[in-house]
N, C-alpha and C. Protein backbone atom coordinates (compact mmCIF):
# COMPACT_ATOMS: atom_id res chain seq x y z
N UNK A 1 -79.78 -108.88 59.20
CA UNK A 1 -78.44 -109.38 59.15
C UNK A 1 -77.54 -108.26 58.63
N UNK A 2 -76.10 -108.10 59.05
CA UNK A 2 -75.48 -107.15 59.14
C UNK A 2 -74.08 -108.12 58.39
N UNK A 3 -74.19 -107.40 57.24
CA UNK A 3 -72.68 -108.40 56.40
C UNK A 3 -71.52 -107.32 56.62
N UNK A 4 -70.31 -107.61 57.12
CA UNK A 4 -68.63 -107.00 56.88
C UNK A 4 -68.17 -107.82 56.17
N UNK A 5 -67.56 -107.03 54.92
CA UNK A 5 -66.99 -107.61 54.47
C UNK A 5 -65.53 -107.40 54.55
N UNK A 6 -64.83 -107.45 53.27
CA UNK A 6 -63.34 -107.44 53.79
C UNK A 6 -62.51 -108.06 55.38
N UNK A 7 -62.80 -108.98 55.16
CA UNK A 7 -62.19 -109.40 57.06
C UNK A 7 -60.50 -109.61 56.79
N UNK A 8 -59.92 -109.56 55.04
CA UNK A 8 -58.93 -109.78 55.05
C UNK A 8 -58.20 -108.58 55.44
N UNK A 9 -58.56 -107.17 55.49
CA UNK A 9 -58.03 -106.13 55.88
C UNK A 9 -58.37 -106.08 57.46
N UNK A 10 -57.31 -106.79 57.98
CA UNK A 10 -57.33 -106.69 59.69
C UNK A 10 -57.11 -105.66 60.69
N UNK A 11 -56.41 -104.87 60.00
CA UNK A 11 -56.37 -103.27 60.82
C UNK A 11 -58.00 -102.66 60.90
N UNK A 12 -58.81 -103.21 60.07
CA UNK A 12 -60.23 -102.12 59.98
C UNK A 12 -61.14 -103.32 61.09
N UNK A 13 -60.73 -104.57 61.49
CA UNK A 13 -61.87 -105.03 61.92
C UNK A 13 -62.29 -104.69 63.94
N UNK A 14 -61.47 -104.60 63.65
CA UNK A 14 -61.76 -104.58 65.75
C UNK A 14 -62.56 -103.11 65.90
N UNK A 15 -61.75 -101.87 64.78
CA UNK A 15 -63.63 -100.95 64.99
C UNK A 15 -64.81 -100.70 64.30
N UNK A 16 -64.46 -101.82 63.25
CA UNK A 16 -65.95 -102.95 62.46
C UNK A 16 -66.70 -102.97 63.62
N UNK A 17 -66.30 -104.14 64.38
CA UNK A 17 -67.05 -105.14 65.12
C UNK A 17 -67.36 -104.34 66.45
N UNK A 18 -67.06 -103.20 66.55
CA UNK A 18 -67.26 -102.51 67.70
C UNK A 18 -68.88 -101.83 66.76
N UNK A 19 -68.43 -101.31 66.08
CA UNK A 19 -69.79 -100.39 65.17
C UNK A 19 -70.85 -101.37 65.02
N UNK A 20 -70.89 -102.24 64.34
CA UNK A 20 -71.41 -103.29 63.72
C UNK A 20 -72.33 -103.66 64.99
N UNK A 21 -71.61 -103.96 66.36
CA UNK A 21 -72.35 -104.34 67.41
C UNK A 21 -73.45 -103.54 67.79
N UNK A 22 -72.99 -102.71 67.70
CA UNK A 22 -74.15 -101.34 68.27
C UNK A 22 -74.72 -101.38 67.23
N UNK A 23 -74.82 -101.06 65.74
CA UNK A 23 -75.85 -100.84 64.71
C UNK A 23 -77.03 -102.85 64.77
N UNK A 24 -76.55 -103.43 65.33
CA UNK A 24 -76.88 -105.42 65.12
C UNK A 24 -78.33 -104.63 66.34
N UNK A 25 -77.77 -103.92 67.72
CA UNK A 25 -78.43 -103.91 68.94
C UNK A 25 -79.89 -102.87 68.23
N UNK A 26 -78.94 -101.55 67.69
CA UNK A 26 -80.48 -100.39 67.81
C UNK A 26 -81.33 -100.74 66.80
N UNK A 27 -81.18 -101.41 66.03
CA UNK A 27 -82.15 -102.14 64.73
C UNK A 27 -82.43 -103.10 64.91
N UNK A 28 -81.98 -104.09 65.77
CA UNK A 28 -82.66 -105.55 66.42
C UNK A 28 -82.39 -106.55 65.22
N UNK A 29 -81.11 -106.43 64.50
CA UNK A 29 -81.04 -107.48 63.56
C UNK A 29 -80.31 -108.50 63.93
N UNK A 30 -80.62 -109.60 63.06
CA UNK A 30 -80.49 -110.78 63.67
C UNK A 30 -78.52 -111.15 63.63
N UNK A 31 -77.82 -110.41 63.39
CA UNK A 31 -76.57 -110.70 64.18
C UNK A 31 -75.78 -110.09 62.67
N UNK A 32 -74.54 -110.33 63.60
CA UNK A 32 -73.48 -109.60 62.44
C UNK A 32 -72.45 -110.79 61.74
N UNK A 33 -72.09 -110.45 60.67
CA UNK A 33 -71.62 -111.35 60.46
C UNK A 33 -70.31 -111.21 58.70
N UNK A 34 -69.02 -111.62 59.46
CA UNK A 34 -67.93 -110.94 58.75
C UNK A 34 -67.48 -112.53 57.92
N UNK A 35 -67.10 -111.58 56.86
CA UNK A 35 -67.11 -112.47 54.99
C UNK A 35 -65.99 -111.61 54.25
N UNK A 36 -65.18 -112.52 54.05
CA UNK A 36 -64.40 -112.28 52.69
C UNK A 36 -64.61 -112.91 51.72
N UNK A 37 -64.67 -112.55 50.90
CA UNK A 37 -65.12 -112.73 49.26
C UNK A 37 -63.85 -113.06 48.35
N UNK A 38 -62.68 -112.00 49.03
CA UNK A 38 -61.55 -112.45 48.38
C UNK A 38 -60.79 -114.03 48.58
N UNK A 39 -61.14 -114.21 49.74
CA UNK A 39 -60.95 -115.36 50.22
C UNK A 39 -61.88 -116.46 50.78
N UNK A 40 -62.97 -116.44 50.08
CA UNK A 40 -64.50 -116.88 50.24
C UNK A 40 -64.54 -117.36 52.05
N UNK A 41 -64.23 -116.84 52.66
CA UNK A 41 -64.13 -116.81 54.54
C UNK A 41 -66.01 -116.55 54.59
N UNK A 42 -66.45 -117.66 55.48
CA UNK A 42 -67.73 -117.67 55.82
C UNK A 42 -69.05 -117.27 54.79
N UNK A 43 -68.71 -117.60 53.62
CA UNK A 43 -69.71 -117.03 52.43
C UNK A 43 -70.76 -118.29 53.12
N UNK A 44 -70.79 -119.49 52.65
CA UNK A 44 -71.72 -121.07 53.17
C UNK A 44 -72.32 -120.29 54.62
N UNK A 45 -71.55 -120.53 55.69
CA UNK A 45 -72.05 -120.53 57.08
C UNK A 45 -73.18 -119.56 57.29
N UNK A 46 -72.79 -118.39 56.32
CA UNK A 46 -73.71 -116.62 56.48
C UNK A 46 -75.01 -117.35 55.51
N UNK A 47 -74.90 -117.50 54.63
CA UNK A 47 -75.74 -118.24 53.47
C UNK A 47 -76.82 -118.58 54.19
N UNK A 48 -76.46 -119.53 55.00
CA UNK A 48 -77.03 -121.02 55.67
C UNK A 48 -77.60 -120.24 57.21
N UNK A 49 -77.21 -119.26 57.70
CA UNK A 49 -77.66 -118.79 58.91
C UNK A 49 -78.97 -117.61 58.20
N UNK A 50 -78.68 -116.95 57.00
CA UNK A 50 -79.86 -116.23 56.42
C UNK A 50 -81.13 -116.96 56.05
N UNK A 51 -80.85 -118.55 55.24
CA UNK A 51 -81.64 -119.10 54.89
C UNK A 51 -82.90 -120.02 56.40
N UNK A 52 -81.63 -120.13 57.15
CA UNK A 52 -82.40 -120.43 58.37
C UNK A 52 -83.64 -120.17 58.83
N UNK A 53 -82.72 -118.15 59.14
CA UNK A 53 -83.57 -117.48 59.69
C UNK A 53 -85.02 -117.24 59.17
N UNK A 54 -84.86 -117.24 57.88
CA UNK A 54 -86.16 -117.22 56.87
C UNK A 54 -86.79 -118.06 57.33
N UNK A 55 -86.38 -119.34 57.11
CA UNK A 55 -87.31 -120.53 56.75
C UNK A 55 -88.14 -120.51 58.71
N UNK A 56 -87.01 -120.10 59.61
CA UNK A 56 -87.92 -120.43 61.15
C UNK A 56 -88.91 -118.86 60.79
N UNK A 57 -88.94 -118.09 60.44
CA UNK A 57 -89.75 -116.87 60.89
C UNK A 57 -90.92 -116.97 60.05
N UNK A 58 -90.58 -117.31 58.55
CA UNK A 58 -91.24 -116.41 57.61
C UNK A 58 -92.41 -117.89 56.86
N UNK A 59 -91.90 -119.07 57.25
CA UNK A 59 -92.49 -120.34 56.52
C UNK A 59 -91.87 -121.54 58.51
N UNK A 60 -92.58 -121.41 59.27
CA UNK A 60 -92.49 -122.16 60.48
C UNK A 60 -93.05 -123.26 60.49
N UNK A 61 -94.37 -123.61 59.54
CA UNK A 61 -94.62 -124.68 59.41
C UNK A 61 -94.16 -125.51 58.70
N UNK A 62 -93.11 -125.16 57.72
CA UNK A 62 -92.85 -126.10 56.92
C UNK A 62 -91.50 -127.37 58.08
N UNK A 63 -91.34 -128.35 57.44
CA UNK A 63 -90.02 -129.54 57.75
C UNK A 63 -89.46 -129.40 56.86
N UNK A 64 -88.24 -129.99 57.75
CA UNK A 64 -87.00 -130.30 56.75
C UNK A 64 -87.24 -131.98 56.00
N UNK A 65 -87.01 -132.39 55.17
CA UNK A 65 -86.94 -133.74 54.48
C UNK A 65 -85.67 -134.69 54.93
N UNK A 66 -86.41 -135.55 55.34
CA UNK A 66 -84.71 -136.45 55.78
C UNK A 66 -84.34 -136.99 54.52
């Protein structure tokens, strides 16, 4: 996983997300993904897509509990 942060500085993101894409492709990581902190923007969603990824790769047998 590939964290940007600062997404509140909008002049830097369009050649973020250009870089970011290509570094996500030649390392095969599991996606990119932009967070402000100053403005807590996608902190939960990134959280929750890391914890995911864990739990399907690294522990596959386990369930979720209803």
């Amino acid at each position: 996983m590939l964290l940007g942060n600062k997404t509140d500085l909008i002049i830097y993101l369009k050649p973020a997300r250009a870089l970011a894409d290509s570094i996500v492709k030649k390392f095969g990581l599991m996606g990119y993904y932009e967070i402000s902190s100053l403005k807590s923007k996608n902190i939960e969603p990134t959280l929750k897509a890391m914890a995911d990824f864990i739990l399907k790769n690294h522990y596959p047998n386990l369930t979720k509990s209803s």
